[in-house]
N, C-alpha and C. Protein backbone atom coordinates (compact mmCIF):
# COMPACT_ATOMS: atom_id res chain seq x y z
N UNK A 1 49.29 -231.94 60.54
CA UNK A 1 48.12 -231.87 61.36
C UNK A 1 48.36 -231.07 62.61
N UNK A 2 49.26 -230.99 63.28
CA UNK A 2 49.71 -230.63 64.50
C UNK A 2 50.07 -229.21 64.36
N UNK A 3 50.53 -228.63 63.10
CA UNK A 3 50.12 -227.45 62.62
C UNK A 3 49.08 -226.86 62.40
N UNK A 4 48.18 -227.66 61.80
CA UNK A 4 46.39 -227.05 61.38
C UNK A 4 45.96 -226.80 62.99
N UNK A 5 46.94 -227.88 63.64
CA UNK A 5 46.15 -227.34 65.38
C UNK A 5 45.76 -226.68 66.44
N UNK A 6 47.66 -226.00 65.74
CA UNK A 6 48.16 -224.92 66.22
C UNK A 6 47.34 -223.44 65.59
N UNK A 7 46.96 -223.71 64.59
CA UNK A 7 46.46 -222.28 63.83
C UNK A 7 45.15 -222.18 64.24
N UNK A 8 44.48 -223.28 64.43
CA UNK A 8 42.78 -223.35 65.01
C UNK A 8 42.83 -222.91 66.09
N UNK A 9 44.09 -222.97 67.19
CA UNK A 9 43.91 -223.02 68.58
C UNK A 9 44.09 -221.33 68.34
N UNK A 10 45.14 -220.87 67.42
CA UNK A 10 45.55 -219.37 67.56
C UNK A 10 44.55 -218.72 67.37
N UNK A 11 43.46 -219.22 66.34
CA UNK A 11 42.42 -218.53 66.03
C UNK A 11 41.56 -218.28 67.01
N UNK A 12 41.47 -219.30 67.44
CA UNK A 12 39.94 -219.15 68.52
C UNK A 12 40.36 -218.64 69.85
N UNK A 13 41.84 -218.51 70.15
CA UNK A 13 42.52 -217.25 70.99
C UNK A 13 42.10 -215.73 70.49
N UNK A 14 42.71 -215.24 69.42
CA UNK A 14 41.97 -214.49 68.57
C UNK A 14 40.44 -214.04 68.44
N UNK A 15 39.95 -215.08 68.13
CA UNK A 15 38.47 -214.60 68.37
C UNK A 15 38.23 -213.85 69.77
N UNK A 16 38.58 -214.77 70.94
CA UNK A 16 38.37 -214.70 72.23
C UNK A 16 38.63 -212.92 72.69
N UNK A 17 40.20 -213.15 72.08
CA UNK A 17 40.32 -211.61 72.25
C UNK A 17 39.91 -210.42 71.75
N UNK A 18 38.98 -210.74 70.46
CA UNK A 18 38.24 -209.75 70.32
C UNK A 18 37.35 -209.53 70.53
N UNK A 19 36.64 -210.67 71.31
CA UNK A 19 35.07 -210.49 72.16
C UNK A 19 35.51 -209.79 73.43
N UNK A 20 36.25 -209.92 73.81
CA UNK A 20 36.55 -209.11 75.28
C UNK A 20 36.76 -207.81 74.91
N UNK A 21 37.78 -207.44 73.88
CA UNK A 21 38.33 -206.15 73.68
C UNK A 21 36.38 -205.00 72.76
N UNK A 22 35.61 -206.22 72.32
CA UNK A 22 34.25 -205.30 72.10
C UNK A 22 33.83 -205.27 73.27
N UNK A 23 33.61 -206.15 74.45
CA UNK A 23 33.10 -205.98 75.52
C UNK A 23 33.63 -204.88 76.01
N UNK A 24 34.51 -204.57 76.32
CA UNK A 24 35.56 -203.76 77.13
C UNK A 24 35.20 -202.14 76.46
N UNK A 25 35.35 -202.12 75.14
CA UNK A 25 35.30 -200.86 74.44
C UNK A 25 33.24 -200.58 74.39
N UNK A 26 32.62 -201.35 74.65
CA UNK A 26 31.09 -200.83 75.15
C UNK A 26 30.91 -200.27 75.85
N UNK A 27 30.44 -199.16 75.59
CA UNK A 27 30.05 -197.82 76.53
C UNK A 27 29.42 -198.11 77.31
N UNK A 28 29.52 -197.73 78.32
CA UNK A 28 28.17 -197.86 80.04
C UNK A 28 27.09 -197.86 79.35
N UNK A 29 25.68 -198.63 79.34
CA UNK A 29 24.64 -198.26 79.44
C UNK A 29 24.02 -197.22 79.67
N UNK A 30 23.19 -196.10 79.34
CA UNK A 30 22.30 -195.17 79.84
C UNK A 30 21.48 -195.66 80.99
N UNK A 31 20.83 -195.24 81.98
CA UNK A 31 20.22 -195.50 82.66
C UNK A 31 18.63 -195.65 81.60
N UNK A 32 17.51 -196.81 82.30
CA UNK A 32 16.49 -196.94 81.51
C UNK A 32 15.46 -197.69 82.17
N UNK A 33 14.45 -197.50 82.08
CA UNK A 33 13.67 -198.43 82.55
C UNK A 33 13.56 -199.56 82.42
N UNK A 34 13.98 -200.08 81.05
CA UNK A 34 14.01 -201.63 80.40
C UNK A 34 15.22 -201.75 81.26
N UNK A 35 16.53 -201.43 81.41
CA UNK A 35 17.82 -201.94 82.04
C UNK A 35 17.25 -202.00 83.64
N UNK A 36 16.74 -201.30 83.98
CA UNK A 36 15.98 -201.54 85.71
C UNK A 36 15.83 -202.75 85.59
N UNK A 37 14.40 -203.02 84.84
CA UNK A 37 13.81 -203.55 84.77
C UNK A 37 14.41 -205.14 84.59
N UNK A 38 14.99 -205.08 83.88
CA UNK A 38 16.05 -206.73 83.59
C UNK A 38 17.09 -206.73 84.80
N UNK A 39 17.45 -205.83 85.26
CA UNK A 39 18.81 -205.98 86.26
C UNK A 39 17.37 -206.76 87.57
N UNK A 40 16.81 -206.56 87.74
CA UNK A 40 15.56 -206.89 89.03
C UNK A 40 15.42 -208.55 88.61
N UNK A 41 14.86 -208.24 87.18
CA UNK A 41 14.73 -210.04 86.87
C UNK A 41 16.04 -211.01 87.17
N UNK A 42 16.99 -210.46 86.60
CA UNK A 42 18.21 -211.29 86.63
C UNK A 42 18.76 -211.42 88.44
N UNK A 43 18.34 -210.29 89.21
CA UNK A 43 18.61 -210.74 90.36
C UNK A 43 17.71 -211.53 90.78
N UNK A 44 16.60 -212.17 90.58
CA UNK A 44 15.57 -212.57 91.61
C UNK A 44 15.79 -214.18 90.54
N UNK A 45 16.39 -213.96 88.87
CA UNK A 45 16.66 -215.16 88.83
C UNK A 45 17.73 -215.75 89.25
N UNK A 46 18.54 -215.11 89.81
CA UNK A 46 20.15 -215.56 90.44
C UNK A 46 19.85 -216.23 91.84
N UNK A 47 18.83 -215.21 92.20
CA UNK A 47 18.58 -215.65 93.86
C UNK A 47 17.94 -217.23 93.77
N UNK A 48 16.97 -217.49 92.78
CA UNK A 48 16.12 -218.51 92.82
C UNK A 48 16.90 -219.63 92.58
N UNK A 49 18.52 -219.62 91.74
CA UNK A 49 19.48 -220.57 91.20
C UNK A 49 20.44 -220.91 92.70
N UNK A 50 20.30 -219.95 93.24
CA UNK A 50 21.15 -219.30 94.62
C UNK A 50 20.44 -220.68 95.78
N UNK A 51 18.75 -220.39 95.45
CA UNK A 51 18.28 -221.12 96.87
C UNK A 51 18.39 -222.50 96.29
N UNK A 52 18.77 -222.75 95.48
CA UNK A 52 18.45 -224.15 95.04
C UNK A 52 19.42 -225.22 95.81
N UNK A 53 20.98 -224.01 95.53
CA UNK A 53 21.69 -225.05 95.66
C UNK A 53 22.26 -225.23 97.69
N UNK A 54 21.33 -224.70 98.28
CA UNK A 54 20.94 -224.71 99.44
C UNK A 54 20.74 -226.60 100.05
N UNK A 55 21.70 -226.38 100.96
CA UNK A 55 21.90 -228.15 101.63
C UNK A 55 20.98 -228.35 102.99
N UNK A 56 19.98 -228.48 103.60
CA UNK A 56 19.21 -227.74 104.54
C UNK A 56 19.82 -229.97 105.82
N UNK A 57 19.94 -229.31 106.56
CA UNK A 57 20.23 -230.74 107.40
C UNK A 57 18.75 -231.50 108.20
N UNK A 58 19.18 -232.52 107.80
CA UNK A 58 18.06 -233.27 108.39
C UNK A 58 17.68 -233.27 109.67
N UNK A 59 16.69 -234.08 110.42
CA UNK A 59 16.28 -234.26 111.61
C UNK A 59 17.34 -234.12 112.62
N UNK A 60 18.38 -235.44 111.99
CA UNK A 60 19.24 -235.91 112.96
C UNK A 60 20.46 -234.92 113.15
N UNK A 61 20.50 -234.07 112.62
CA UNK A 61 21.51 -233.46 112.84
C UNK A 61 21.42 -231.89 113.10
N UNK A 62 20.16 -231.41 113.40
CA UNK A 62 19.22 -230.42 113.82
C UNK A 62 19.73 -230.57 115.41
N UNK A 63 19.15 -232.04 115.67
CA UNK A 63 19.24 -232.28 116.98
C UNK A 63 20.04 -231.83 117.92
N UNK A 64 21.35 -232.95 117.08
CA UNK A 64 22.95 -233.06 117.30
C UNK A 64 23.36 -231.63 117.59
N UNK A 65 22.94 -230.63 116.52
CA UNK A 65 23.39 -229.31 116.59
C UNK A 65 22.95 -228.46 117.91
N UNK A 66 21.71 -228.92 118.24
CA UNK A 66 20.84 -228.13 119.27
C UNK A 66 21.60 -228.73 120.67
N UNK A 67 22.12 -229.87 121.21
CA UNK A 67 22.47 -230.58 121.66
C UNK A 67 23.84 -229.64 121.95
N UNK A 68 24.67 -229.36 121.21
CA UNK A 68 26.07 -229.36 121.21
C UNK A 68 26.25 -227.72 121.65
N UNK A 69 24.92 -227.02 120.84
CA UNK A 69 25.13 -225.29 121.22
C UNK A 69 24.38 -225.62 123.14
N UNK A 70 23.26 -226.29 123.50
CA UNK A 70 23.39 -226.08 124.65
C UNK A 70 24.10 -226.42 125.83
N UNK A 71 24.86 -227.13 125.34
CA UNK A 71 25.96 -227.99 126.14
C UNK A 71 26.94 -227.49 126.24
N UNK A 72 27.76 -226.46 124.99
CA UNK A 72 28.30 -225.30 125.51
C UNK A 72 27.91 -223.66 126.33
N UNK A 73 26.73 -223.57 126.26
CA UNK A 73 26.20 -223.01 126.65
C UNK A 73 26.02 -223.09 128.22
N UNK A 74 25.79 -224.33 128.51
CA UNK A 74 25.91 -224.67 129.79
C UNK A 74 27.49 -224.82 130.74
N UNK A 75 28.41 -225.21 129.62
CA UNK A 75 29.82 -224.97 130.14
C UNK A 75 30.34 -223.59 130.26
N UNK A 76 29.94 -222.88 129.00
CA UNK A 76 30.55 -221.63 129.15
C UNK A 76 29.42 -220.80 130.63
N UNK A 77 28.56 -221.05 130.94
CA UNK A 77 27.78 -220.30 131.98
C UNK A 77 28.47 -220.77 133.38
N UNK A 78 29.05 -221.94 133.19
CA UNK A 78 29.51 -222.98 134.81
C UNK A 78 30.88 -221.91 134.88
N UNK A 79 31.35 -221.47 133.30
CA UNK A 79 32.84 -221.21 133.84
C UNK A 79 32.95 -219.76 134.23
N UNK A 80 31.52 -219.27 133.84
CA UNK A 80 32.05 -217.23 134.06
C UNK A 80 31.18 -217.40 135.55
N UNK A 81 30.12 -218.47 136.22
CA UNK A 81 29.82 -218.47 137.55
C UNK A 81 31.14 -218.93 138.46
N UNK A 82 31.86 -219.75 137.70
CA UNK A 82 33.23 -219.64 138.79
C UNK A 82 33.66 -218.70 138.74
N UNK A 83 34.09 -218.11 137.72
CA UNK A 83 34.94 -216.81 138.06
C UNK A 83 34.43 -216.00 138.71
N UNK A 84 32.98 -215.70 138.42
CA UNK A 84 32.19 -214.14 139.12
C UNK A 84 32.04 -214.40 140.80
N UNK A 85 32.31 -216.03 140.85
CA UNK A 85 32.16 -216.23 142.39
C UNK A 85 33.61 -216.41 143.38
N UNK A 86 34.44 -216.14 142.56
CA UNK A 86 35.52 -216.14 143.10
C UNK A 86 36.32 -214.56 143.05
N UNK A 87 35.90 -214.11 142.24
CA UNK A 87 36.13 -212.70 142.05
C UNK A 87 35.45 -212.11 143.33
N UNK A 88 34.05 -212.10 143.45
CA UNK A 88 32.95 -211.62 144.12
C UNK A 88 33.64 -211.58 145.93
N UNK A 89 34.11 -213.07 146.20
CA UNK A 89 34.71 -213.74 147.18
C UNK A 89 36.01 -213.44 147.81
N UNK A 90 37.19 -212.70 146.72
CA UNK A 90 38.31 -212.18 146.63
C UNK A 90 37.83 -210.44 147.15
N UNK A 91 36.76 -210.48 146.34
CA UNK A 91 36.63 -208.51 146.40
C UNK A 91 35.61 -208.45 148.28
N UNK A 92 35.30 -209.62 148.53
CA UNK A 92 34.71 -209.60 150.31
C UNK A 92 35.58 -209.57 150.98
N UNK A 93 36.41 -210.25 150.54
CA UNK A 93 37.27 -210.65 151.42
C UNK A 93 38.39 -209.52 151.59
N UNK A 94 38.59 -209.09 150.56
CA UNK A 94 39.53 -207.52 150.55
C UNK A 94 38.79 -206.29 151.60
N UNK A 95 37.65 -206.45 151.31
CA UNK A 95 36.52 -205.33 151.99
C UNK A 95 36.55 -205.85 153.21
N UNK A 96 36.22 -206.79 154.12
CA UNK A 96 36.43 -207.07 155.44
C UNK A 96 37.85 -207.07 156.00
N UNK A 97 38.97 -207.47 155.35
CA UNK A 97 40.28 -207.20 156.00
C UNK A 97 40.54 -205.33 155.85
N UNK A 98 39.75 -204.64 155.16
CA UNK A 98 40.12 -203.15 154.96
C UNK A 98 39.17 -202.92 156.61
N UNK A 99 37.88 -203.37 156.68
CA UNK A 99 37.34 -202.72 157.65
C UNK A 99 37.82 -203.48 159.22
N UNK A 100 38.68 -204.46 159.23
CA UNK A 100 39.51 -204.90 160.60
C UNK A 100 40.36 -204.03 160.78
N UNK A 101 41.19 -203.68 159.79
CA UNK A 101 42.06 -202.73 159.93
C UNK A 101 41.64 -201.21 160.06
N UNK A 102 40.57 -200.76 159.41
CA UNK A 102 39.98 -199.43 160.24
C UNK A 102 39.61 -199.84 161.22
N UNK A 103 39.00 -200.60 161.88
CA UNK A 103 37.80 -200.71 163.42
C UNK A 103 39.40 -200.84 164.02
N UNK A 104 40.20 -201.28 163.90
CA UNK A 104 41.66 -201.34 164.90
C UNK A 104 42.18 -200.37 165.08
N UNK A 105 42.80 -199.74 164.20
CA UNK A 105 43.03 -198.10 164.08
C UNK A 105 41.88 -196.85 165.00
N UNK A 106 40.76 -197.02 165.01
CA UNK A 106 39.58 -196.91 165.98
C UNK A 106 39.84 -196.68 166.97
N UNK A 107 40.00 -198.25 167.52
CA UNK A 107 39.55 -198.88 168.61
C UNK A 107 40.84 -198.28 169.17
N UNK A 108 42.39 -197.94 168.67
CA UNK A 108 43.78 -197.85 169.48
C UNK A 108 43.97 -196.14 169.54
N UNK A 109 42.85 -195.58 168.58
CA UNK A 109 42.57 -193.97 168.71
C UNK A 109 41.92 -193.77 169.75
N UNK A 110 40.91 -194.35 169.90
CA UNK A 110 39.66 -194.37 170.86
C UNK A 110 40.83 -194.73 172.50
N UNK A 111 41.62 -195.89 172.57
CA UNK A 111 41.77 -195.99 173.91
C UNK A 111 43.33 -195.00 174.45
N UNK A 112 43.70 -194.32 173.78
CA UNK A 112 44.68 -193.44 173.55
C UNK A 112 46.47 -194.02 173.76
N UNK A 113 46.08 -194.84 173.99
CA UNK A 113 47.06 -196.24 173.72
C UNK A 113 48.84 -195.93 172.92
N UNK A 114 48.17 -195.36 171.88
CA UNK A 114 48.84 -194.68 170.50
C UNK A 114 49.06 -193.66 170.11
N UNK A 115 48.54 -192.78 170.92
CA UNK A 115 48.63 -191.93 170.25
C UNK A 115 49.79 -190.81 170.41
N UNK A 116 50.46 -189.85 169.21
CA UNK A 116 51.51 -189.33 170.00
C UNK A 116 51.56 -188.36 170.80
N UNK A 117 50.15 -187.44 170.53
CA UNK A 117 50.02 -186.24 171.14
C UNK A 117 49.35 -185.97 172.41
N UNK A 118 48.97 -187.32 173.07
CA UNK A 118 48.08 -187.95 174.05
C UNK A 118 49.92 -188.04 175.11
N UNK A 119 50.76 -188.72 174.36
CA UNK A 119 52.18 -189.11 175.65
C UNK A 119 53.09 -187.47 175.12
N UNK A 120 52.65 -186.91 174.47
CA UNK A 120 53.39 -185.57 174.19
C UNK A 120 52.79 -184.67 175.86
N UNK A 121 51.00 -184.80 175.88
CA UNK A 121 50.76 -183.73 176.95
C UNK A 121 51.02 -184.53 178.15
N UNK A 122 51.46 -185.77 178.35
CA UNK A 122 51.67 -186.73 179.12
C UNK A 122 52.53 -185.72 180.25
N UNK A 123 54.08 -185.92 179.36
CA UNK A 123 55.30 -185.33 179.37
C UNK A 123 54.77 -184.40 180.34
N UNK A 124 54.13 -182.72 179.47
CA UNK A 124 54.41 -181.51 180.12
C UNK A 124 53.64 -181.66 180.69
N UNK A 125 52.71 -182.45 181.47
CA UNK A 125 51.77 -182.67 182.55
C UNK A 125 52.79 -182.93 183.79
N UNK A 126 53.43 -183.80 183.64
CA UNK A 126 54.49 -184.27 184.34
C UNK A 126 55.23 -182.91 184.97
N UNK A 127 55.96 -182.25 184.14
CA UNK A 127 56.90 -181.45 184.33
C UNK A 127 55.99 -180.43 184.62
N UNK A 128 55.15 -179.53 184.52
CA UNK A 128 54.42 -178.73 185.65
C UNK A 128 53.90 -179.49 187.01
N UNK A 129 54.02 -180.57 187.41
CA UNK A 129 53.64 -181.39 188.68
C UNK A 129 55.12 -181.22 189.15
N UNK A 130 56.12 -181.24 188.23
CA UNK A 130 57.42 -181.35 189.19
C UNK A 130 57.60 -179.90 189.72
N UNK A 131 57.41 -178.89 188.80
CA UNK A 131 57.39 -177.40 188.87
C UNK A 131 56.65 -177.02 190.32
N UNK A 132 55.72 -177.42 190.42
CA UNK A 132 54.57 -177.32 191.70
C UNK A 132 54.80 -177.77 192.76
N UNK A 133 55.77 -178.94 192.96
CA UNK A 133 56.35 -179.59 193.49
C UNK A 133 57.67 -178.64 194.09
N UNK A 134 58.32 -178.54 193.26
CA UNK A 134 59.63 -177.96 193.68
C UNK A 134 59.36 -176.23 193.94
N UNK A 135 58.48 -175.87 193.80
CA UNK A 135 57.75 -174.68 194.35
C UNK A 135 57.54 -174.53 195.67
N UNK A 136 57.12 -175.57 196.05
CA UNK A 136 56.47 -175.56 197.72
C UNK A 136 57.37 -175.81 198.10
């Protein structure tokens, strides 16, 4: 028996492989209107087998869902207003220490305080007063 089993099983291997190997050796189709025509049906019946097996969620978990996207929504908005306000706050704060340090630079141009070419004519101011001096 376990032999007859073996030969049934070989067979219907056999068979198998010669339905594939006719499949395989079938020429492409021609293009046709009837083949349009069925490839359209068979998609719109695939689609219709397609929506069936569609799981659609109930009330309660519509909710839950609506709940959970605005609640991140609301975290992720809290966390890019910290950053943009600390960024914002960092980039003022850079801009007012740049303009202390120009209005100073200014203010030590302006009173000649600093400057080198201000104690350069200092000097030869000096030394033609001594010149004028030791003249008379």
């Amino acid at each position: 028996m376990a032999d007859e089993k073996k030969v049934t099983d070989a067979e219907v291997a056999a068979k198998k492989a010669k339905k594939t190997e006719k499949k395989a050796k079938k020429a492409p189709s021609k293009f046709s209107p009837k083949n349009v025509g069925k490839g359209i049906a068979r998609f719109f019946k695939d689609l219709r087998g397609e929506t069936k097996k569609i799981v659609w969620p109930g009330p309660k978990m519509i909710v839950k869902s609506t709940g959970v996207v605005l609640a991140s929504i609301l975290v992720l908005g809290a966390v890019v207003w910290i950053i943009d306000f600390a960024v914002s706050g960092g980039i003022g704060a850079l801009n007012s220490a740049a303009n202390e340090v120009t209005t100073e630079v200014v203010t030590e141009d302006a009173s000649g305080e600093t400057d080198e070419h201000d104690h350069e004519h200092d000097h030869s101011e000096d030394e033609t007063e001594e010149d004028t001096t030791a003249a008379n």
